[in-house]
C-alpha atoms as a PDB file:
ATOM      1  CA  UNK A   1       0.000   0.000   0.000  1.00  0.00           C
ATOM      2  CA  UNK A   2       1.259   4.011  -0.744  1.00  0.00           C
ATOM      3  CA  UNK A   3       2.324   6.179   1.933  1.00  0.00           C
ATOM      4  CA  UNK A   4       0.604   9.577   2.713  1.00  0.00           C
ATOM      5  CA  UNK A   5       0.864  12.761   4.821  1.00  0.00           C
ATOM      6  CA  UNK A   6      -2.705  14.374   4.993  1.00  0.00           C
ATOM      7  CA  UNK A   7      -2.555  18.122   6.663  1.00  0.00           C
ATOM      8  CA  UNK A   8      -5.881  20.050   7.208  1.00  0.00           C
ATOM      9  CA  UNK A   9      -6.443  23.174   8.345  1.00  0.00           C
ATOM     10  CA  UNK A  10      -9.798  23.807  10.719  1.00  0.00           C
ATOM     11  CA  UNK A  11     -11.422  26.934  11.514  1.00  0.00           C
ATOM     12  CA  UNK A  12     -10.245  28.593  14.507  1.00  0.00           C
ATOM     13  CA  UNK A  13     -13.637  29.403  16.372  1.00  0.00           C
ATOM     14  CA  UNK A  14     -13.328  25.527  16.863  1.00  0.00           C
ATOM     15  CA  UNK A  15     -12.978  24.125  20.281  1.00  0.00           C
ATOM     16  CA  UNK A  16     -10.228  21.395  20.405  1.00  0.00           C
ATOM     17  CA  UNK A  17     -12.734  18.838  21.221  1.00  0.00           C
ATOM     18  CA  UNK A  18     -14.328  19.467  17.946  1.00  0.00           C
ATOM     19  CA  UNK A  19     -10.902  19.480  16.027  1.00  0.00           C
ATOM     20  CA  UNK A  20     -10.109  16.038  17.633  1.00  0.00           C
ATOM     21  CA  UNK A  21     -13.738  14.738  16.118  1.00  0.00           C
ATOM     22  CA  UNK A  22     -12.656  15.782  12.521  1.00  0.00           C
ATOM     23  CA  UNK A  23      -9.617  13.936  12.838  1.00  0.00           C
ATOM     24  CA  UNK A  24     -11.484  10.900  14.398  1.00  0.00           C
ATOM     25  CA  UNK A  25     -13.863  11.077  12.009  1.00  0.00           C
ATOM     26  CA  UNK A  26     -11.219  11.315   8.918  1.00  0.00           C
ATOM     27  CA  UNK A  27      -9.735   7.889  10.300  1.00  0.00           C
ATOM     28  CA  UNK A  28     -12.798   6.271  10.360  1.00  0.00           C
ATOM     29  CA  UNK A  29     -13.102   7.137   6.339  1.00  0.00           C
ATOM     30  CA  UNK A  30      -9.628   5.768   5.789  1.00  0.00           C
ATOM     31  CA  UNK A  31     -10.326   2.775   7.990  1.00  0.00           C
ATOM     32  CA  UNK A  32     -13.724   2.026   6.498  1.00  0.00           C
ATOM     33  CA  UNK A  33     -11.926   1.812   2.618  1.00  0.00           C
ATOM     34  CA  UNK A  34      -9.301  -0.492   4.021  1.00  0.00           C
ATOM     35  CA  UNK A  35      -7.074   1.969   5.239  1.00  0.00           C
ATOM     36  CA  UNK A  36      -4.715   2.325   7.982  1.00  0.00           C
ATOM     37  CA  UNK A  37      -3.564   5.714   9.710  1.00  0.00           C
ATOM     38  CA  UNK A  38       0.001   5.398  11.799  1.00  0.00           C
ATOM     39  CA  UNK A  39       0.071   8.447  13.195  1.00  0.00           C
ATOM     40  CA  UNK A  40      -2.335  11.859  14.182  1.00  0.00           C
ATOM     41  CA  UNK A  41      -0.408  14.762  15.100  1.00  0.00           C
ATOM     42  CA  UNK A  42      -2.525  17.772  16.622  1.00  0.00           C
ATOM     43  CA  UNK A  43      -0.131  20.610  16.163  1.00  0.00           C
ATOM     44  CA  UNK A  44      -2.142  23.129  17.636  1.00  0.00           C
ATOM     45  CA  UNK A  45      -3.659  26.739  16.484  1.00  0.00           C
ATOM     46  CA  UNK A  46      -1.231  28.465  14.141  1.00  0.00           C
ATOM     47  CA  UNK A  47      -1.636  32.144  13.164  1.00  0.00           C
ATOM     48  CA  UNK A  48      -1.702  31.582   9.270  1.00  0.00           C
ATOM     49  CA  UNK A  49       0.023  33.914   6.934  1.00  0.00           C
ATOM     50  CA  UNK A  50      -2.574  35.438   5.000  1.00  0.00           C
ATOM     51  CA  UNK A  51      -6.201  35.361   5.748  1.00  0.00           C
ATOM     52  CA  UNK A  52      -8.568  32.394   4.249  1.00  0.00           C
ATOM     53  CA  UNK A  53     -12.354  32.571   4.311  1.00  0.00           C
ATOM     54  CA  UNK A  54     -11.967  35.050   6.964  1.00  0.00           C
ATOM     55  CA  UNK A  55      -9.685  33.348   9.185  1.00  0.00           C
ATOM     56  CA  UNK A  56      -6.308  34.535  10.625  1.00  0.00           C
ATOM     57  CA  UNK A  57      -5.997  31.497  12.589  1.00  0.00           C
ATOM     58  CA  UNK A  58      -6.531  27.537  11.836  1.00  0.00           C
ATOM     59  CA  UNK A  59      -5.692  24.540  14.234  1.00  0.00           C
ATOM     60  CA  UNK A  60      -3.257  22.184  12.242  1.00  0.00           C
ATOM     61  CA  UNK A  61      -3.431  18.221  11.959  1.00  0.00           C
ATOM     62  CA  UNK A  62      -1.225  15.667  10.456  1.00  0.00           C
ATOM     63  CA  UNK A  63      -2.563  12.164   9.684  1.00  0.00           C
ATOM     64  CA  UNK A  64       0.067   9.351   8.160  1.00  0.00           C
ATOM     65  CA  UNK A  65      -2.073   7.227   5.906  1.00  0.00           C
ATOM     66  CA  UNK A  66      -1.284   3.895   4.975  1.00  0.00           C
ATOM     67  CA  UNK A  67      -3.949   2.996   1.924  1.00  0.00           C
ATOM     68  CA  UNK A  68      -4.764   2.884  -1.972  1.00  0.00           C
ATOM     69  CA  UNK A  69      -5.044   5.678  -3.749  1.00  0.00           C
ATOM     70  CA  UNK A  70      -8.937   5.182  -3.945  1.00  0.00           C
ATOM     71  CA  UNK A  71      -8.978   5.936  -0.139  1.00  0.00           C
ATOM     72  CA  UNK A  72      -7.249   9.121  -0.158  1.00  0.00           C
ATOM     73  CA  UNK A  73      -9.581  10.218  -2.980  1.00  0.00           C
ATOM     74  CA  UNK A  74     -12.776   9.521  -0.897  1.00  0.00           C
ATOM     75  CA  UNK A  75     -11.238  11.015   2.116  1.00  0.00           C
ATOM     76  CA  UNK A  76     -10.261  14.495   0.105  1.00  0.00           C
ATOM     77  CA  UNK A  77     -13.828  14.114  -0.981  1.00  0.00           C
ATOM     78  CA  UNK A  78     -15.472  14.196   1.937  1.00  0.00           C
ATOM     79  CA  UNK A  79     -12.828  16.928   3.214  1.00  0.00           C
ATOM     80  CA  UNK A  80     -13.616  18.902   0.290  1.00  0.00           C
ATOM     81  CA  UNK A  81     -17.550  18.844   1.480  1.00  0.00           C
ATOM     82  CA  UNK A  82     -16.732  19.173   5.593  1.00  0.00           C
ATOM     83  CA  UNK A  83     -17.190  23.329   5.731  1.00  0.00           C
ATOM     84  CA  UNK A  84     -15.395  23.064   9.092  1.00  0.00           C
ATOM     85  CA  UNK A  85     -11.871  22.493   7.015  1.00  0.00           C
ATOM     86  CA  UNK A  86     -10.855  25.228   5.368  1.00  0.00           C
ATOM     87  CA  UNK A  87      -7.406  23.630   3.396  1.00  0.00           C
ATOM     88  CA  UNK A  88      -6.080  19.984   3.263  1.00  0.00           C
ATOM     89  CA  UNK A  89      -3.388  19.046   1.523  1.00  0.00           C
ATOM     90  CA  UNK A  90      -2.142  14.971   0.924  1.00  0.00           C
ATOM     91  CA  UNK A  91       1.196  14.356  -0.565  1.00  0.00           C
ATOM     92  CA  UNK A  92       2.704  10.659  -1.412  1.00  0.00           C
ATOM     93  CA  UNK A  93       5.996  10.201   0.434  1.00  0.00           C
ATOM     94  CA  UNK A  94       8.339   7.256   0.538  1.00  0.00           C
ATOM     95  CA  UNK A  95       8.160   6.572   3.976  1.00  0.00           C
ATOM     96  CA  UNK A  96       6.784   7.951   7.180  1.00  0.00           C
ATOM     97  CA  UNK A  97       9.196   9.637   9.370  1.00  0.00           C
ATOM     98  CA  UNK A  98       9.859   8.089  12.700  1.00  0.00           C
ATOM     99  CA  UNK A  99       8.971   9.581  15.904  1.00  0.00           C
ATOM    100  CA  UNK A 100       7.380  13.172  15.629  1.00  0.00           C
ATOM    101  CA  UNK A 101       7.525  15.328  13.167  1.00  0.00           C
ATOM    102  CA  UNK A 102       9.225  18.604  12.606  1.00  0.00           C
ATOM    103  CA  UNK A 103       6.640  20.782  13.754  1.00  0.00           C
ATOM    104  CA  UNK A 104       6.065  18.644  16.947  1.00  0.00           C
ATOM    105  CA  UNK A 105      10.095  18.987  17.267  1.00  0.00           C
ATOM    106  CA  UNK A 106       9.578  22.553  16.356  1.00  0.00           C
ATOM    107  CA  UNK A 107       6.831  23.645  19.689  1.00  0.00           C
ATOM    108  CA  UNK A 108       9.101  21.746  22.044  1.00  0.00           C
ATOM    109  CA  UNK A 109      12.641  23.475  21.089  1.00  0.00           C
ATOM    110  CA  UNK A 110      10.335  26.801  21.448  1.00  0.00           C
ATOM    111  CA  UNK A 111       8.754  25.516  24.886  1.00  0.00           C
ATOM    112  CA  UNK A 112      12.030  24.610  26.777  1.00  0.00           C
ATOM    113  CA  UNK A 113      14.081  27.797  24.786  1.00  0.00           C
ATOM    114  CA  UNK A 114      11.319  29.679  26.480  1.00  0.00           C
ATOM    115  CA  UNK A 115      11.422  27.787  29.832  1.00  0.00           C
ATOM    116  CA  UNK A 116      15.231  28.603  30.156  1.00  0.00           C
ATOM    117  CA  UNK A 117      14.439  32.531  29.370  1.00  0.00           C
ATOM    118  CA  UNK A 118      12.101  32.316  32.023  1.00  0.00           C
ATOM    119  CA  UNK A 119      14.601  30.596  34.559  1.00  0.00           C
ATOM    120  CA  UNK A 120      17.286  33.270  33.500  1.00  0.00           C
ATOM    121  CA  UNK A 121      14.782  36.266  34.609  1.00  0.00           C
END
């Protein structure tokens, strides 16, 4: 089976319970079609660089997909039809990179460079 990264953006006047649900419910599509998703990544709500349908903010998700390429097209389907997403993007990769992923990497080298700052003052 092919590889995938699947990143959505939700709107921000989402509560994280309700962010959580989308990605639930997107593994349920992929599992449903015979799919398999390794990994969800929540990376959090990210100011985004320019607005999009009124939004200066989105909360960011990451799902690793394991499936056919029939899967992924039903899943950006029903993406494309969920007004609570407002971009997704899938991309084929090679292989899934272990552990997490640079973002994840990214908020904790901010979190403890900020924890030190604090420890300094």
């Amino acid at each position: 089976m092919a590889l995938y990264e699947h990143v959505f953006l939700a709107r921000q006047d989402l509560s994280q319970a309700q962010v959580d649900a989308l990605a639930a419910q997107a593994t349920e599509i992929i599992e449903a079609n015979n799919g398999k998703v390794t990994k969800v990544e929540t990376w959090g709500l990210k100011s985004l660089a320019y607005k999009i349908e009124r939004n200066r903010k989105a909360h960011f998700v990451l799902l690793n997909i394991e499936a056919p390429g029939s899967v992924v097209a039903e899943l950006e389907r029903q993406t494309r039809i969920n007004e609570d997403v407002i971009r997704y993007l899938t991309i084929r990769v090679d292989e899934h990179e272990a552990g997490p992923s640079v973002m994840m990497r990214k908020n904790e080298r901010e979190r403890k460079r900020r924890e030190t700052r604090e420890e300094r003052d």
